[in-house]
N, C-alpha and C. Protein backbone atom coordinates (compact mmCIF):
# COMPACT_ATOMS: atom_id res chain seq x y z
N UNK A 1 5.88 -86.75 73.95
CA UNK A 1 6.69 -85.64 74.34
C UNK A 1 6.21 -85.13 75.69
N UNK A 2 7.17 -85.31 76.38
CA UNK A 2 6.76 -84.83 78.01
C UNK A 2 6.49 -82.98 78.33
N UNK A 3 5.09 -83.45 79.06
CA UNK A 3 4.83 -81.66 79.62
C UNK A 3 4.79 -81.94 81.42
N UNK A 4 5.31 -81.07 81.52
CA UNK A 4 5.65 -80.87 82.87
C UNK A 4 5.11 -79.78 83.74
N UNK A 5 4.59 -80.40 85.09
CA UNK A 5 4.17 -79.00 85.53
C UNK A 5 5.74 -78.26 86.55
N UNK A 6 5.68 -77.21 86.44
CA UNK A 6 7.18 -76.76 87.71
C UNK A 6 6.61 -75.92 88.83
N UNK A 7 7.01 -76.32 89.61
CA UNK A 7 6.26 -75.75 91.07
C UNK A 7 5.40 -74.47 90.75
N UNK A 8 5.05 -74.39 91.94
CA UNK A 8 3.79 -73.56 91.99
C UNK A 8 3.59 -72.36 91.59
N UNK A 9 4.29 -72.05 90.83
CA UNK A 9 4.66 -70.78 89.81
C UNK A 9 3.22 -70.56 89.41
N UNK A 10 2.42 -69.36 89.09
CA UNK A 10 1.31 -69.33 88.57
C UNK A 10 1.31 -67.97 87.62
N UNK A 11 0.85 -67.56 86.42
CA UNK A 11 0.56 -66.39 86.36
C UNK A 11 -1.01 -66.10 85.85
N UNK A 12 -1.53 -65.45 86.21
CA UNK A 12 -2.97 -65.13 85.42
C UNK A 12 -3.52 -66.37 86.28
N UNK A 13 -3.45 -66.70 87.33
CA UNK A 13 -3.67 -67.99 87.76
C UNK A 13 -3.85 -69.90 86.76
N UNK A 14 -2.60 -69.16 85.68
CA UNK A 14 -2.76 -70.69 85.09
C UNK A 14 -1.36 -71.18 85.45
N UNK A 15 -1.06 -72.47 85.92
CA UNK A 15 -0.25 -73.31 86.15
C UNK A 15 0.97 -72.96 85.31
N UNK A 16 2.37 -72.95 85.51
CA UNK A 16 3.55 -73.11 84.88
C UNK A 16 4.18 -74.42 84.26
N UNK A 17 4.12 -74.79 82.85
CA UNK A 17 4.52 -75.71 82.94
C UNK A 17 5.43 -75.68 81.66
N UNK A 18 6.46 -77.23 82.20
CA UNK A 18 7.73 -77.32 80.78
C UNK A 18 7.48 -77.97 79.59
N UNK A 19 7.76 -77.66 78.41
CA UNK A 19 7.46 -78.29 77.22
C UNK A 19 9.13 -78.84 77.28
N UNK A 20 9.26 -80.17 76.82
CA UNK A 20 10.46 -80.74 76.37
C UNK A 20 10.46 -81.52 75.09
N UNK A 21 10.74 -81.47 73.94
CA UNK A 21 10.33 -82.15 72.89
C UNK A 21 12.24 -82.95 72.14
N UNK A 22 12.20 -84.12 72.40
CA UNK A 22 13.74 -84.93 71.89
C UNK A 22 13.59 -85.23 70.76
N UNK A 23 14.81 -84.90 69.65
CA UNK A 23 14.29 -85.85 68.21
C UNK A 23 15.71 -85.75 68.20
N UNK A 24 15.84 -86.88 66.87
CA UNK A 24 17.30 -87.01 66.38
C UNK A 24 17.37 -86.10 65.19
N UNK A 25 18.51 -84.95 65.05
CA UNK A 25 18.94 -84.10 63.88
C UNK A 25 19.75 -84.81 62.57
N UNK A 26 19.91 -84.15 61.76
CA UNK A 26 19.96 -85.08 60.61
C UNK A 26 21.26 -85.33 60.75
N UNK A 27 21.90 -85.21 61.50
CA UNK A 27 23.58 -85.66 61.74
C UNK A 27 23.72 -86.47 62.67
N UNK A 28 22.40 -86.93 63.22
CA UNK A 28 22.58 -88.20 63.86
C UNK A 28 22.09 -88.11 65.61
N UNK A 29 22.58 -86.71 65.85
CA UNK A 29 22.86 -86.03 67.27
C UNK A 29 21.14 -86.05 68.10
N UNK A 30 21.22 -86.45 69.64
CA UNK A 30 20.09 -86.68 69.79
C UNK A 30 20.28 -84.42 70.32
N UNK A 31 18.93 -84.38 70.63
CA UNK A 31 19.03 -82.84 70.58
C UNK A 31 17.20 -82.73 71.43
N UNK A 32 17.92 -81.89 72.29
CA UNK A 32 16.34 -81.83 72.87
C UNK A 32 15.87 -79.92 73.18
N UNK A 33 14.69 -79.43 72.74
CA UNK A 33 14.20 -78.11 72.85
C UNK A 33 13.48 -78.11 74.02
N UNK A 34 13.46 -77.04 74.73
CA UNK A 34 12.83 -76.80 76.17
C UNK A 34 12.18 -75.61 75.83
N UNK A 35 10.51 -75.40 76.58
CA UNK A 35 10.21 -74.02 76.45
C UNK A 35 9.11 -74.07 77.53
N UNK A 36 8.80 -73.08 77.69
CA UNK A 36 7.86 -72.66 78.98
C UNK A 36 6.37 -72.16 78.36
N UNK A 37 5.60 -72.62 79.52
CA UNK A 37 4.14 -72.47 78.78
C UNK A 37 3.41 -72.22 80.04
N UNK A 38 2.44 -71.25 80.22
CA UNK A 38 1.33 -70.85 81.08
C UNK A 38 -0.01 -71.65 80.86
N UNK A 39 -0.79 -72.62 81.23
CA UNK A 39 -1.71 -73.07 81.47
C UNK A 39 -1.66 -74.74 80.36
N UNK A 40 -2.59 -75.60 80.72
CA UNK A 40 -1.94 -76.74 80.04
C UNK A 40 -2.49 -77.02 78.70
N UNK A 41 -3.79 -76.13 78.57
CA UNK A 41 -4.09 -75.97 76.99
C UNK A 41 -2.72 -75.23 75.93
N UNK A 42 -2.19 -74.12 76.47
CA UNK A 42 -1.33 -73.20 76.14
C UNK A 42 0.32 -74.10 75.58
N UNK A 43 0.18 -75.16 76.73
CA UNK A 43 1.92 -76.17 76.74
C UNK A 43 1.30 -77.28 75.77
N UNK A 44 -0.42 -77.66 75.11
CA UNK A 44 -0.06 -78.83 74.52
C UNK A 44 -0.37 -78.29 73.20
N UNK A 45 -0.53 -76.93 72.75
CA UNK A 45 -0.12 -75.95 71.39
C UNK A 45 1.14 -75.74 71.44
N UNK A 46 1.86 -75.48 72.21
CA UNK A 46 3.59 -75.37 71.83
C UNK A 46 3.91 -76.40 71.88
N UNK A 47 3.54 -77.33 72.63
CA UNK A 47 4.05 -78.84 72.13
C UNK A 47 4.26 -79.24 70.39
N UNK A 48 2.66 -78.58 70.49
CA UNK A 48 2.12 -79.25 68.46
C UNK A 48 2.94 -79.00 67.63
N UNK A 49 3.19 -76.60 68.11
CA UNK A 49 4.17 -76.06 67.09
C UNK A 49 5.86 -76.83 67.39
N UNK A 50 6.07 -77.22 67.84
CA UNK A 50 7.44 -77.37 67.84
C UNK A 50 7.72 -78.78 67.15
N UNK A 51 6.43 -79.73 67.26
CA UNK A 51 6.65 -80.88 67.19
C UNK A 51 6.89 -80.32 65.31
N UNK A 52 6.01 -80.16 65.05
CA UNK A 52 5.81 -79.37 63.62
C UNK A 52 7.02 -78.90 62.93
N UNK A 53 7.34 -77.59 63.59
CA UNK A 53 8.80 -76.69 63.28
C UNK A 53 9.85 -77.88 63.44
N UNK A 54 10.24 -78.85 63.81
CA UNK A 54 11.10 -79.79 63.83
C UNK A 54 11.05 -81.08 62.46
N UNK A 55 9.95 -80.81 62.08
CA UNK A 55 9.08 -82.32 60.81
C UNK A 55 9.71 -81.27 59.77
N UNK A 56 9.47 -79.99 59.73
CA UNK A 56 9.47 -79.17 58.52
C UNK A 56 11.07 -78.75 58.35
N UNK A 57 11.50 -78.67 59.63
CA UNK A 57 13.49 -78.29 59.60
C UNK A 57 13.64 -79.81 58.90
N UNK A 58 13.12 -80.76 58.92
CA UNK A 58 13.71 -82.07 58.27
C UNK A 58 13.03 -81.92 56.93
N UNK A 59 12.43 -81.47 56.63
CA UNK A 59 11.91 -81.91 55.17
C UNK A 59 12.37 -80.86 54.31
N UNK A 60 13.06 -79.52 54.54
CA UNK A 60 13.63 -78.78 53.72
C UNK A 60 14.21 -79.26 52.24
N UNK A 61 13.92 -78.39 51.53
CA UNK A 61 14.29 -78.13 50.18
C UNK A 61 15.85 -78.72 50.02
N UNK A 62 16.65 -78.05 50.86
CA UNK A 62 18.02 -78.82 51.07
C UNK A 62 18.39 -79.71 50.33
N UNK A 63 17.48 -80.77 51.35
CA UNK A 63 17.51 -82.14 51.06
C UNK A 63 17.29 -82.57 49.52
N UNK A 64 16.71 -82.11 48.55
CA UNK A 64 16.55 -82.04 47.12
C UNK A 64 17.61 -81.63 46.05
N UNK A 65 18.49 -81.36 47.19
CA UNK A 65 19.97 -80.60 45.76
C UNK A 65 20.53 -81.43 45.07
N UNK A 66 20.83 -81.08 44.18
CA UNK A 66 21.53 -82.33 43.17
C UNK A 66 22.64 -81.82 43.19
N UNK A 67 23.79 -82.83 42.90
CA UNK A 67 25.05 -82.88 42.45
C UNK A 67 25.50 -81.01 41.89
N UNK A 68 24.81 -80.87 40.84
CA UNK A 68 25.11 -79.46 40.51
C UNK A 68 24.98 -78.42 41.06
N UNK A 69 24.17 -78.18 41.92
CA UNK A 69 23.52 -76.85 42.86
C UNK A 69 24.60 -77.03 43.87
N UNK A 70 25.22 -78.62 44.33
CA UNK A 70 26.01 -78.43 45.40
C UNK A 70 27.09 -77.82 44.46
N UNK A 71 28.04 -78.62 43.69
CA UNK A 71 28.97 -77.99 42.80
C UNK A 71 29.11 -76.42 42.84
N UNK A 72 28.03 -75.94 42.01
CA UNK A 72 27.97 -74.38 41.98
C UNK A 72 28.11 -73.54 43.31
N UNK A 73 27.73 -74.36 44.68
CA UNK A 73 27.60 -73.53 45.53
C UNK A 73 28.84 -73.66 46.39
N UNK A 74 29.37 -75.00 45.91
CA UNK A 74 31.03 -75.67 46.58
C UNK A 74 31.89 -74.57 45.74
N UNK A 75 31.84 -74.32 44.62
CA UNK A 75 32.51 -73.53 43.39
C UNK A 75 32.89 -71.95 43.93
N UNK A 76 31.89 -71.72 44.57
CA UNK A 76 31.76 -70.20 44.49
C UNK A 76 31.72 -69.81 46.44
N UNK A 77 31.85 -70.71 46.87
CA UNK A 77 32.49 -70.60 48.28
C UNK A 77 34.23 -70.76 48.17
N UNK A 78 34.20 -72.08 47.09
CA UNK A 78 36.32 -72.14 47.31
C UNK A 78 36.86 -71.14 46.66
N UNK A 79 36.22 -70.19 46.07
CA UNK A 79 36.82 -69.21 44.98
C UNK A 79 37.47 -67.90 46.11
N UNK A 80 37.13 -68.27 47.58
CA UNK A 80 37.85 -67.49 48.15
C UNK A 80 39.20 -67.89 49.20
N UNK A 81 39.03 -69.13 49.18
CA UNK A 81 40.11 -70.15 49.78
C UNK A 81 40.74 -70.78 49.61
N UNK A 82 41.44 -70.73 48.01
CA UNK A 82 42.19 -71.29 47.22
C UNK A 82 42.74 -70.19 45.77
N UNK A 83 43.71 -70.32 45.55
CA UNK A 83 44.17 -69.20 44.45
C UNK A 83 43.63 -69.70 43.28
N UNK A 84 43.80 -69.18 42.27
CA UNK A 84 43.17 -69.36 41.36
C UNK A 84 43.27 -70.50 39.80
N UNK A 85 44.89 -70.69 40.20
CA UNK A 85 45.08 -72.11 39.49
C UNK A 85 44.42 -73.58 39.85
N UNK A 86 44.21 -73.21 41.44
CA UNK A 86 43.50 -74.18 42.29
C UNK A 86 42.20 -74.85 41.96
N UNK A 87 41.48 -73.46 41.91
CA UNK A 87 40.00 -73.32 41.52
C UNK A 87 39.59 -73.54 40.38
N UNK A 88 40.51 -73.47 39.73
CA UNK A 88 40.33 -73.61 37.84
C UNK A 88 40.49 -75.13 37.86
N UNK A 89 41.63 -75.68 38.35
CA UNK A 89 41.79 -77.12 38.26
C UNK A 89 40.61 -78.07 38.62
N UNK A 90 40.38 -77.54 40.14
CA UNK A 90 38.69 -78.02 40.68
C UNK A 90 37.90 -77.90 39.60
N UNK A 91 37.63 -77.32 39.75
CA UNK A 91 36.09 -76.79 37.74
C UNK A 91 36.13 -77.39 37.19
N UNK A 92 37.71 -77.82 36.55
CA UNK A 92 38.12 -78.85 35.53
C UNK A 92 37.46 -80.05 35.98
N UNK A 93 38.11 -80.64 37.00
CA UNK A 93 37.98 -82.21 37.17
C UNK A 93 36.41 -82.45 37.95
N UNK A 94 36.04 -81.23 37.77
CA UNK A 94 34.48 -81.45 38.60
C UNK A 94 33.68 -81.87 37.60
N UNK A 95 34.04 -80.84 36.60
CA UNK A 95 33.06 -80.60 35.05
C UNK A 95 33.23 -81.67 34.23
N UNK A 96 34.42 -82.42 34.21
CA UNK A 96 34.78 -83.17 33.33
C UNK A 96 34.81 -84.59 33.62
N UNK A 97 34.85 -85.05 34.71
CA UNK A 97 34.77 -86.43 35.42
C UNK A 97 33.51 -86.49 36.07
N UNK A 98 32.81 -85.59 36.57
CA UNK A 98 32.19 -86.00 38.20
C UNK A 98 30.88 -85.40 37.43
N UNK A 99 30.39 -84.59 37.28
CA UNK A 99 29.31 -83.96 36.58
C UNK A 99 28.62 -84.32 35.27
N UNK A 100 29.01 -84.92 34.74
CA UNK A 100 28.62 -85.85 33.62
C UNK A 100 27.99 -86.74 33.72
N UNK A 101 28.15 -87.58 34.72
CA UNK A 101 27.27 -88.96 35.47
C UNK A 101 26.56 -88.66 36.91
N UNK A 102 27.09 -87.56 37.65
CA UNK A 102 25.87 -87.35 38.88
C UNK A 102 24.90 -86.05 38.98
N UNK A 103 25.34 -85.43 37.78
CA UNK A 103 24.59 -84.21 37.52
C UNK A 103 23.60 -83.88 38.44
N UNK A 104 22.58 -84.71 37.90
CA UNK A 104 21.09 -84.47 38.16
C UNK A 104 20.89 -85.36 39.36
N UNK A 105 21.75 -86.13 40.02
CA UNK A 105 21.35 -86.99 41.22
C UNK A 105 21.76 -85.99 42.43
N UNK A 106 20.58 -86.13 43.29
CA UNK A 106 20.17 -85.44 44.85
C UNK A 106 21.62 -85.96 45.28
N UNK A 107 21.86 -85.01 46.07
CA UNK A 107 23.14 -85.76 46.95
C UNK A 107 22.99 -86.64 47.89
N UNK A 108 21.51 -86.03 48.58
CA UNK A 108 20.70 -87.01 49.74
C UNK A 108 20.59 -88.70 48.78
N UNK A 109 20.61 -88.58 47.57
CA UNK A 109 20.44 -90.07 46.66
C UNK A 109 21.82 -90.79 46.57
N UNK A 110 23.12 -90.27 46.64
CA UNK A 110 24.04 -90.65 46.43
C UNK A 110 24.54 -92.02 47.31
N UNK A 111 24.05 -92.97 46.58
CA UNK A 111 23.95 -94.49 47.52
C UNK A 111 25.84 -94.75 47.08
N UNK A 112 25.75 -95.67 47.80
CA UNK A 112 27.49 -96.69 47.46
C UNK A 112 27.17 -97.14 46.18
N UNK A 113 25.81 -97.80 45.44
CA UNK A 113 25.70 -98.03 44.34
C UNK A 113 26.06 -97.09 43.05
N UNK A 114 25.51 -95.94 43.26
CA UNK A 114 25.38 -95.03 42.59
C UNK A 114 27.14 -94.61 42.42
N UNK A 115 27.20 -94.06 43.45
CA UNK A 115 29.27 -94.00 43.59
C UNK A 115 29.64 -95.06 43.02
N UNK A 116 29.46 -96.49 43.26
CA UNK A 116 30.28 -97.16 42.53
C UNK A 116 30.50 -97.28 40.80
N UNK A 117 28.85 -97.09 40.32
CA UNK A 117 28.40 -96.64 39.14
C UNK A 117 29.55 -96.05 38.41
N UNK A 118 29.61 -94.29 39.25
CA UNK A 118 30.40 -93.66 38.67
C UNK A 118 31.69 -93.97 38.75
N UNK A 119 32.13 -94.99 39.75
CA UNK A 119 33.73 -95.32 39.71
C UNK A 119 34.49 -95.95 38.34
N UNK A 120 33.72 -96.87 38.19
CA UNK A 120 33.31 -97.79 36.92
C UNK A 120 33.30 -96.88 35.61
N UNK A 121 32.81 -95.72 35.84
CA UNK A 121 32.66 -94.82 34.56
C UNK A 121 34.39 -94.24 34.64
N UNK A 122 34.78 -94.11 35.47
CA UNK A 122 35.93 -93.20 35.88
C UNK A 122 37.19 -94.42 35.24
N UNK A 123 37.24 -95.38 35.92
CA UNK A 123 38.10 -96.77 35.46
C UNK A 123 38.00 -97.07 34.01
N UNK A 124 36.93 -97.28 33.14
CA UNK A 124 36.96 -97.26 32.00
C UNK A 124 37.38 -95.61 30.90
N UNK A 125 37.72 -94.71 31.56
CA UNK A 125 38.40 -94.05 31.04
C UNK A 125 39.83 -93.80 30.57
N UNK A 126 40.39 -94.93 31.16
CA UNK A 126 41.86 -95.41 31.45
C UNK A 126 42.80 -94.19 31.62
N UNK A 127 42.42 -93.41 32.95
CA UNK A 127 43.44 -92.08 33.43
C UNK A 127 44.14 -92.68 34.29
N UNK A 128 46.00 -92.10 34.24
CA UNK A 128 46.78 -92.33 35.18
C UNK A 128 45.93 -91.97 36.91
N UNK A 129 46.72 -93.06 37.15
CA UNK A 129 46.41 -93.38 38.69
C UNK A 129 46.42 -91.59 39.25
N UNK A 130 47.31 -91.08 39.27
CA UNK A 130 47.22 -89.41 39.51
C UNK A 130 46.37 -88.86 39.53
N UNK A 131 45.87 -88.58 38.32
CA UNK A 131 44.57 -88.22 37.66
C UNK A 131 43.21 -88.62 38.66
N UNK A 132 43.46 -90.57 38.81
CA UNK A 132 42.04 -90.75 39.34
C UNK A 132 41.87 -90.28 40.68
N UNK A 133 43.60 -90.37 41.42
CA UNK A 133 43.02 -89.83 42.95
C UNK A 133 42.48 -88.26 43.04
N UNK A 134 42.94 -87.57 42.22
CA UNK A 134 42.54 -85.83 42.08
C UNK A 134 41.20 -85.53 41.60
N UNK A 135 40.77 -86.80 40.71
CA UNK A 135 38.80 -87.11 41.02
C UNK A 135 38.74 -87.75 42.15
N UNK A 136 38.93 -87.96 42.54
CA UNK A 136 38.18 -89.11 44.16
C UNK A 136 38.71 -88.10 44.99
N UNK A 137 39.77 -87.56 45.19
CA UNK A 137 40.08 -86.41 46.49
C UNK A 137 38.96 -85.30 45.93
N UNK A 138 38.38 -84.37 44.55
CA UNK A 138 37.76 -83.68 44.66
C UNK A 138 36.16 -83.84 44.84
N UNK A 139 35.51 -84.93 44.34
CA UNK A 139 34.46 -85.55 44.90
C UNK A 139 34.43 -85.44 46.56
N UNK A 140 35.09 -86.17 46.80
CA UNK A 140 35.31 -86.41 48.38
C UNK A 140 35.14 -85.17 48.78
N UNK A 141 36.07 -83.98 48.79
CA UNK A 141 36.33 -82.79 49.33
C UNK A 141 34.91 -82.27 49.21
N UNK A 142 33.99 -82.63 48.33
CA UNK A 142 32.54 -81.50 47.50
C UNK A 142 31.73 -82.57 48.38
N UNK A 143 31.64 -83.56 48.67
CA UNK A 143 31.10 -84.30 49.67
C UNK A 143 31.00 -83.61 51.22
N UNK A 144 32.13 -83.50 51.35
CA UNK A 144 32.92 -83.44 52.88
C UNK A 144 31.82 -82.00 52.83
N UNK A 145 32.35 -80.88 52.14
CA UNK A 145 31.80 -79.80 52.38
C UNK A 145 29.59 -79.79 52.22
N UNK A 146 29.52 -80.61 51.21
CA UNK A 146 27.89 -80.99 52.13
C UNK A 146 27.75 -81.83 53.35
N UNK A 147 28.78 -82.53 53.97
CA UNK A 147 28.41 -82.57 55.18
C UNK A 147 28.61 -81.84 56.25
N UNK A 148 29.86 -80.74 55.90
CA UNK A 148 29.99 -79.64 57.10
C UNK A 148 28.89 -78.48 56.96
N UNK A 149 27.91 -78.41 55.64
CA UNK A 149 26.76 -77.50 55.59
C UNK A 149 25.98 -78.14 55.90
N UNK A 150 25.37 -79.11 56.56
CA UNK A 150 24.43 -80.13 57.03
C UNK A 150 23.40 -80.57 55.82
N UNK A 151 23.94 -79.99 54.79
CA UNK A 151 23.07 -80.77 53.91
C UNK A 151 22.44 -82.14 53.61
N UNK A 152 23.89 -83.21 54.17
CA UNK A 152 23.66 -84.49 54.09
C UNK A 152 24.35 -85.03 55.25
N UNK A 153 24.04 -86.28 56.22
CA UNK A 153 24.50 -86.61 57.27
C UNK A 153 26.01 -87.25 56.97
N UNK A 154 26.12 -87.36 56.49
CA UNK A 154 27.66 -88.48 55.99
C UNK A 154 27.34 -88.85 54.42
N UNK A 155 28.33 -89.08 53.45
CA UNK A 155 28.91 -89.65 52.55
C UNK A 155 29.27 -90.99 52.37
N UNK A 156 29.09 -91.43 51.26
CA UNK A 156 29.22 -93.03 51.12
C UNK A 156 30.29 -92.85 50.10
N UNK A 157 31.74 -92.21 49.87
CA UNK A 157 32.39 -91.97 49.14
C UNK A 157 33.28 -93.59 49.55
N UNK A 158 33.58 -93.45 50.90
CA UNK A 158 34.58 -93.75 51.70
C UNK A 158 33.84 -95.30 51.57
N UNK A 159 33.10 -95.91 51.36
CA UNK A 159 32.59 -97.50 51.70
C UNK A 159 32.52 -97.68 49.57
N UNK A 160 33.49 -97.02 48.78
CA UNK A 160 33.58 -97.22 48.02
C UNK A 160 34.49 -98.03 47.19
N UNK A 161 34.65 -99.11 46.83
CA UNK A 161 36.21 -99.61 46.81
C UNK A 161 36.33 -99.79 45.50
């Protein structure tokens, strides 16, 4: 991680210099933090903390949610963006198709295997074709919305056949 000195800026007579630290965010995006530091002991401790504060934004708790915690928390966000026959129907086909077999699996775990798993569980139930797209559109949708909360970088719903 590059430290930089910037012209002859001084204060307290210690040198001015730039901390720049690049990593990739969990959505893929390269992303780089800039900060300013007085003397070069001073820029290679903010180097450390940031390198740090960036290891620990990735290792969050987040990343540990299972299927249900997202559910409950997908549940009680749509309960204001959809009327209420809507929301009841969701519950239904969440509780009754989708929650039964990924319960307890991390979403961060949710491989193409695992999806396919449950597809297989879904097919041997023998529900009209109707039925199965209104599980696969609400999965999908409870997907979609952990990836617009950055919970998970992308979904393997879609490489499911």
């Amino acid at each position: 991680m590059p430290i930089y000195k910037t012209g002859h800026m001084k204060k307290e007579g210690l040198q001015k210099y730039s901390v720049r630290i690049n990593y990739v965010a969990d959505s893929g995006e390269y992303k780089q933090i800039s900060r300013t530091a007085y003397g070069i002991d001073r820029s290679k401790i903010l180097e450390r903390e940031l390198e740090y504060e960036i290891k620990i934004k990735k290792e969050t708790p987040i990343k540990r949610m299972t299927v249900r915690q997202l559910f409950e928390e997908y549940i009680s966000i749509k309960k204001y963006e959809v009327r209420e026959t809507t929301l009841d129907k969701s519950k239904r086909i969440l509780e009754y198709y989708i929650l039964p077999v990924l319960e307890n699996a991390g979403i961060d775990k949710l491989s193409i295997k695992v999806l396919q798993d449950w597809k297989i569980f879904i097919e041997k139930r023998r529900l009209s074709l109707t039925t199965k797209r209104n599980v696969f559109t609400e999965l999908r949708t409870m997907l979609n919305y952990a990836v617009r909360m950055e919970y998970i970088p992308k979904h393997q719903l879609s490489k499911v056949r």
